[in-house]
C-alpha atoms as a PDB file:
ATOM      1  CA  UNK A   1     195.579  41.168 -11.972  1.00  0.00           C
ATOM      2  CA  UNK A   2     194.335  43.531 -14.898  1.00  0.00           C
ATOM      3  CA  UNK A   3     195.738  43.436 -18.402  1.00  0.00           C
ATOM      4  CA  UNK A   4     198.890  44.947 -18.412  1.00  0.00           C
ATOM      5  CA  UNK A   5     198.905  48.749 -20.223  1.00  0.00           C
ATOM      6  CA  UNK A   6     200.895  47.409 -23.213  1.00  0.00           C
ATOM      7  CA  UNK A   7     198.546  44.307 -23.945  1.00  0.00           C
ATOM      8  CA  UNK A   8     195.556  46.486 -23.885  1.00  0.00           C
ATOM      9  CA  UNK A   9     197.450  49.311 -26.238  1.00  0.00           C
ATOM     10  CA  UNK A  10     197.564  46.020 -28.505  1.00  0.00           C
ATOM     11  CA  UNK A  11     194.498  44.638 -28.466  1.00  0.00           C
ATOM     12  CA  UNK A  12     193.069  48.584 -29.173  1.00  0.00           C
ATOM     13  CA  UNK A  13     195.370  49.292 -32.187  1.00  0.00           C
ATOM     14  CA  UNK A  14     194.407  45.627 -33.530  1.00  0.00           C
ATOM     15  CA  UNK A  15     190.263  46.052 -33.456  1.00  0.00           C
ATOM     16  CA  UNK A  16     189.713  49.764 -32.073  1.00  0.00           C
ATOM     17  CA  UNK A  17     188.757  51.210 -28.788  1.00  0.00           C
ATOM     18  CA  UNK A  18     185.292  50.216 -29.041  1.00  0.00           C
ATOM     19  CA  UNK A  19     186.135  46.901 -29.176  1.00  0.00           C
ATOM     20  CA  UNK A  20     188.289  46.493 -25.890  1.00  0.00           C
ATOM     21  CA  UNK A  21     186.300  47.368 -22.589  1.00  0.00           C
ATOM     22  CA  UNK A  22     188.146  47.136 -19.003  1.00  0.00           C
ATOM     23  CA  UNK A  23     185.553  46.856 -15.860  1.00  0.00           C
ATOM     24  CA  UNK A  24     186.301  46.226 -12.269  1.00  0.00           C
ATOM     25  CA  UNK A  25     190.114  45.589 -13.468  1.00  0.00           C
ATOM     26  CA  UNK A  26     188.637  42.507 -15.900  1.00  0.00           C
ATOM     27  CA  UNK A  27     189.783  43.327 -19.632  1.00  0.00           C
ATOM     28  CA  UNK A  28     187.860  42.083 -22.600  1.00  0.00           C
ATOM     29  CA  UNK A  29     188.092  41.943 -26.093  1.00  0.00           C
ATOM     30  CA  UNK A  30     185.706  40.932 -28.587  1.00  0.00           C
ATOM     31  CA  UNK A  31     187.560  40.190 -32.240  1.00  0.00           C
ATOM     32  CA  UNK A  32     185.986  39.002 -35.397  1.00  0.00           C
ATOM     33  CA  UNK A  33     186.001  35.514 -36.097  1.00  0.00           C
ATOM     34  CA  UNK A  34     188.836  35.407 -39.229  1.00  0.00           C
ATOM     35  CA  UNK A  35     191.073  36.694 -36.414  1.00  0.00           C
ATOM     36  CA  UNK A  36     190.365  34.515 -33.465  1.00  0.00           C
ATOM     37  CA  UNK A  37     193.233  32.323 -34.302  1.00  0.00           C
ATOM     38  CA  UNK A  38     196.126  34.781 -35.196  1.00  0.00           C
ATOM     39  CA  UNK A  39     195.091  36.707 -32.246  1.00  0.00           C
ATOM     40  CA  UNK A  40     195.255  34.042 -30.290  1.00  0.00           C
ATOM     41  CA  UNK A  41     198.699  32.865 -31.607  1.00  0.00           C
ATOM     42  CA  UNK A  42     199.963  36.540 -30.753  1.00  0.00           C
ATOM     43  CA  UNK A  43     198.119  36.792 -27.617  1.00  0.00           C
ATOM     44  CA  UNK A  44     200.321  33.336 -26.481  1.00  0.00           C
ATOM     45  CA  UNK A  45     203.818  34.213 -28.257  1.00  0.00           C
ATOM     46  CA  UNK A  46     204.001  38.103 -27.960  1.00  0.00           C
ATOM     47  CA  UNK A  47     202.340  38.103 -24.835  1.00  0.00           C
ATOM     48  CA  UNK A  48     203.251  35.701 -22.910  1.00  0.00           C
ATOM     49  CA  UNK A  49     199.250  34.216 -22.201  1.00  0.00           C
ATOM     50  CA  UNK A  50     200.597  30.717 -21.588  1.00  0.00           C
ATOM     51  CA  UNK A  51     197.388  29.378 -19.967  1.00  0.00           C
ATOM     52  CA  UNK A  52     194.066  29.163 -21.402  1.00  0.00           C
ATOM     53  CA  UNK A  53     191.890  29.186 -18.110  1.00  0.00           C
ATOM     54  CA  UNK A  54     188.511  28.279 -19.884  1.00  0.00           C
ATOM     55  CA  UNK A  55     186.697  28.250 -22.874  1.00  0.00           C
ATOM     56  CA  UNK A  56     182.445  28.448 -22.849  1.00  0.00           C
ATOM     57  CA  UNK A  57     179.521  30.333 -24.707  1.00  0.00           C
ATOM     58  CA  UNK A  58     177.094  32.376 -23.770  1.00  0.00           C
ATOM     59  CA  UNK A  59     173.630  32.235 -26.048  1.00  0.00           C
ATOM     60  CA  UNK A  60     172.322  35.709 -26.212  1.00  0.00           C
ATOM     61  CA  UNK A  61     168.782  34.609 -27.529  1.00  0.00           C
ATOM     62  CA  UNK A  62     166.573  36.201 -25.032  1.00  0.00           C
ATOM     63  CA  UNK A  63     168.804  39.378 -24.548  1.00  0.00           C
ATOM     64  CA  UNK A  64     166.827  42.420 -25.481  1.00  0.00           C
ATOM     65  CA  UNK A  65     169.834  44.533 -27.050  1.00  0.00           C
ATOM     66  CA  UNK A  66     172.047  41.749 -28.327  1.00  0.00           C
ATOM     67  CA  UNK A  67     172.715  41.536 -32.133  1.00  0.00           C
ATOM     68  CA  UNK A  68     174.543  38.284 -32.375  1.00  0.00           C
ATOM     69  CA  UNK A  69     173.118  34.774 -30.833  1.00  0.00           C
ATOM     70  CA  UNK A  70     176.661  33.092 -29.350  1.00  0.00           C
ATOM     71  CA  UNK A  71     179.132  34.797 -27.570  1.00  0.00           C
ATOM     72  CA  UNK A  72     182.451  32.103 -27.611  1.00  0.00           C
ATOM     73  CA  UNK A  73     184.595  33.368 -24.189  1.00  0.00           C
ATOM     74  CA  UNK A  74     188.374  32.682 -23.734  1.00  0.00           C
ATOM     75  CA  UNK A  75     189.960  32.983 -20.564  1.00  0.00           C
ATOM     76  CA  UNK A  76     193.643  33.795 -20.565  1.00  0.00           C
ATOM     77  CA  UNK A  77     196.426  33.589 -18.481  1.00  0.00           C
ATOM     78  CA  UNK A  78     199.657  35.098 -18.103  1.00  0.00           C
ATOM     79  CA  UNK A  79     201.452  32.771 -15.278  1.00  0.00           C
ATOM     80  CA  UNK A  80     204.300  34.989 -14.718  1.00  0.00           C
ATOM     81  CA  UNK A  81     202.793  38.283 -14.411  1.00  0.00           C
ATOM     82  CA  UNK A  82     199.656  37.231 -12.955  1.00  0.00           C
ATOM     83  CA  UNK A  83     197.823  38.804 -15.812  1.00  0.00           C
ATOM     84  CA  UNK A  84     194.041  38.094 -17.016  1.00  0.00           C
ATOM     85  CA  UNK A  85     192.407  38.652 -20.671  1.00  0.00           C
ATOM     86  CA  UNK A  86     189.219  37.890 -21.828  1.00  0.00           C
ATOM     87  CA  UNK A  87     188.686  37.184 -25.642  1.00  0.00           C
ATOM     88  CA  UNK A  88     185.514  36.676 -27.305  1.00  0.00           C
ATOM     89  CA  UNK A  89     183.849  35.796 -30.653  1.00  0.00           C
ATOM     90  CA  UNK A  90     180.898  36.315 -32.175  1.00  0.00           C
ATOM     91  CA  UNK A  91     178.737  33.663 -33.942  1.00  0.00           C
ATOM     92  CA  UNK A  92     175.318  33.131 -35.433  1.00  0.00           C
ATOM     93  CA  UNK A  93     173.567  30.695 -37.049  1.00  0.00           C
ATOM     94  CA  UNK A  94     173.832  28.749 -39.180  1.00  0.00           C
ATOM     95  CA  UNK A  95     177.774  29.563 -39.403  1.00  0.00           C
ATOM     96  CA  UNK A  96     178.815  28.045 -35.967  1.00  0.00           C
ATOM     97  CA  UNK A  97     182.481  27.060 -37.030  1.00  0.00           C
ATOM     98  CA  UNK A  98     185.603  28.192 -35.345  1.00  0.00           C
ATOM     99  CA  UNK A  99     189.169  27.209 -35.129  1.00  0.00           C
ATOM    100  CA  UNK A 100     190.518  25.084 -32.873  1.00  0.00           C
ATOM    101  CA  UNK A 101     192.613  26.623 -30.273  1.00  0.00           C
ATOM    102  CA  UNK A 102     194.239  23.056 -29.350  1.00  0.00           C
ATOM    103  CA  UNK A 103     197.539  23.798 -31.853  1.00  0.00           C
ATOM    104  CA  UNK A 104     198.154  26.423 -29.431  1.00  0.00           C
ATOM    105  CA  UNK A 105     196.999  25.171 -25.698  1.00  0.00           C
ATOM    106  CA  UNK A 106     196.625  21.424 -25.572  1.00  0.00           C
ATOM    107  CA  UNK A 107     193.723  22.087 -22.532  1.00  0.00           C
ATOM    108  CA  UNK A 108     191.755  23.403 -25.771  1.00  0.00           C
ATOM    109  CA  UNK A 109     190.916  19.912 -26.330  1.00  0.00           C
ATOM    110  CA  UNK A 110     188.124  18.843 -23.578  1.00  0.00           C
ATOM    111  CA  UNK A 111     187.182  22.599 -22.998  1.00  0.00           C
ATOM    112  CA  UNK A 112     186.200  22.904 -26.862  1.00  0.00           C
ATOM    113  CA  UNK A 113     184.154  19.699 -26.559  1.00  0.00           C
ATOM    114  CA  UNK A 114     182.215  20.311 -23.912  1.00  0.00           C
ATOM    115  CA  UNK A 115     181.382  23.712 -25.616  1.00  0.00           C
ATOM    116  CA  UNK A 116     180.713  21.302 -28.871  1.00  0.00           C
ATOM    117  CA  UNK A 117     178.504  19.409 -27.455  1.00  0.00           C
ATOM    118  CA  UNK A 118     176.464  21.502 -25.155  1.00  0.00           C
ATOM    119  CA  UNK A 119     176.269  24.394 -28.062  1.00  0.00           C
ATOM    120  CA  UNK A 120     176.719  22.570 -31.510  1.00  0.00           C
ATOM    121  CA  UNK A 121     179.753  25.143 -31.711  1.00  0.00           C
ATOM    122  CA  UNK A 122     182.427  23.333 -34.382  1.00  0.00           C
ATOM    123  CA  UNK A 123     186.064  23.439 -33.724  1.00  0.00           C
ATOM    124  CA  UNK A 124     187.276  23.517 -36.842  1.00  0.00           C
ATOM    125  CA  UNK A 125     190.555  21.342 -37.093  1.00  0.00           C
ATOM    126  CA  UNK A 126     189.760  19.714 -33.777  1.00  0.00           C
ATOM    127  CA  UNK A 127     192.076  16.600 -32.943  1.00  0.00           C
ATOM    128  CA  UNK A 128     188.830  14.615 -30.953  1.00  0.00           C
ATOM    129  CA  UNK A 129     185.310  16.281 -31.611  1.00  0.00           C
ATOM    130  CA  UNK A 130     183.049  14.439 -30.198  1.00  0.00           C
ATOM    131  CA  UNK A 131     180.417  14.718 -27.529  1.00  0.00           C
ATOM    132  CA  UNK A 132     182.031  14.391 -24.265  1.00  0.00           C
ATOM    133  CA  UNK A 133     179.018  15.042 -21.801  1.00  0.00           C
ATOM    134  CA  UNK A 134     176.128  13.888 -23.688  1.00  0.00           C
ATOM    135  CA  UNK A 135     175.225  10.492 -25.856  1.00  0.00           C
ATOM    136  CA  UNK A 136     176.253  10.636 -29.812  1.00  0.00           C
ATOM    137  CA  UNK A 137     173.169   9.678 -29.896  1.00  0.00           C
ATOM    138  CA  UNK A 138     171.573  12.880 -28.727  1.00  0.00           C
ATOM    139  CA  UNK A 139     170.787  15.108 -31.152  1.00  0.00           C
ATOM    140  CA  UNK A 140     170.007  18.483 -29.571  1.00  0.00           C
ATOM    141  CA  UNK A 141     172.430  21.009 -27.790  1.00  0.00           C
ATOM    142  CA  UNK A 142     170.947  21.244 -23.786  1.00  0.00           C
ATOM    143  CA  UNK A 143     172.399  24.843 -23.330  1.00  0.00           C
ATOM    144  CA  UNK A 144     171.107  26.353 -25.794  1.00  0.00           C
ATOM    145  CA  UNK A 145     167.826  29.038 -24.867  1.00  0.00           C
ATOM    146  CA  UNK A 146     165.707  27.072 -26.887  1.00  0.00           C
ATOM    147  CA  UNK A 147     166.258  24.167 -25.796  1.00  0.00           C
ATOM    148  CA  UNK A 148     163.480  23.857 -23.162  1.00  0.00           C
ATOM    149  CA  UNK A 149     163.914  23.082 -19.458  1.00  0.00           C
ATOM    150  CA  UNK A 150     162.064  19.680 -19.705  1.00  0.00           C
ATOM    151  CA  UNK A 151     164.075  18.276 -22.728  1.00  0.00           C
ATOM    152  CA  UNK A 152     162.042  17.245 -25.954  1.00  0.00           C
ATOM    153  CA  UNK A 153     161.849  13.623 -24.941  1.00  0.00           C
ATOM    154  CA  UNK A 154     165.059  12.153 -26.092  1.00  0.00           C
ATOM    155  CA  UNK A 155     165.201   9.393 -24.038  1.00  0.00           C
ATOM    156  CA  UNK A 156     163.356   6.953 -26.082  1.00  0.00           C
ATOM    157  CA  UNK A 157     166.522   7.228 -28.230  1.00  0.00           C
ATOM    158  CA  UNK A 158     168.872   5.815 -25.942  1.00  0.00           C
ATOM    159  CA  UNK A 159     170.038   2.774 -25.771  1.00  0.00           C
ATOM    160  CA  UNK A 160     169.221   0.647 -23.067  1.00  0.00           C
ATOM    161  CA  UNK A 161     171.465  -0.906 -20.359  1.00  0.00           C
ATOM    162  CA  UNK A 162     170.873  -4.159 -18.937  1.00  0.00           C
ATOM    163  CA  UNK A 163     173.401  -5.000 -16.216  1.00  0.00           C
ATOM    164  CA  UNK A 164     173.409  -8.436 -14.539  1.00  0.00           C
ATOM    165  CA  UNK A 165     171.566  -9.405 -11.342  1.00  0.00           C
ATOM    166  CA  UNK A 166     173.429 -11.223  -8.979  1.00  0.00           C
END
């Protein structure tokens, strides 16, 4: 279900009508980065978005017309009225810090680390940041668009399992 009337009246007299865009009954709002967290804190209280559905990035490096290289998405939820938000941030380099969204949904905490460790985006007062898909001992970010296809030959830095032969 679309964004209730009233939620999207909010989120317009909060950033401006620019900001909020509502396509094929999907509503999305992109908010600067000093108000991710109060936003969020409203969007959960006020609102009523008791579910955060997802959190991922998009990296906008090869897009012709984009002006910012990460896009950080939030999916929201609204379990009673069935209602759907989208929130974004932007980010670029070398600033790719963030609060942590875990004070407010504890299923933050493995969303933001996969994000972490696929992107190199920081969750900034994170409880557990840590790689979660990857080896700490990998040191690049495999979602990233420059990251290419074939890896850079990481492997070599791994450790090496034995495992007994029986």
């Amino acid at each position: 279900m679309p964004a209730t009337t009233e939620t999207i009246a909010a989120m317009e007299s909060r950033f401006g009508k620019e900001k909020v865009t509502t396509f094929r009954d999907q509503t999305r709002v992109v908010v600067p980065r000093d108000e991710l967290l109060p936003t969020m804190r409203m969007l959960k209280e006020a609102r009523s978005f008791d579910l955060l559905v997802e959190v991922t990035c998009v990296d906008y490096l090869k897009f012709r017309d984009a002006t910012d290289r990460f896009g950080l998405v939030y999916c929201l939820a609204n379990t009673t009225t069935n209602e759907r938000l989208t929130v974004r941030v932007m980010l670029n380099e070398p600033d790719l810090k963030v609060e942590s969204m875990c004070a407010l949904w504890n299923g933050a905490n493995w969303l933001e680390r996969e994000v972490y460790d696929m992107f190199g985006i920081e969750f900034v007062g994170h409880p557990d940041l840590r790689r979660i898909l990857m080896p700490e001992e990998f040191t690049s970010f495999p979602l990233r668009k420059d990251y290419p296809m074939q890896g850079r030959g990481e492997r070599h830095n791994f450790p090496v399992l034995t495992r007994n032969q029986a």
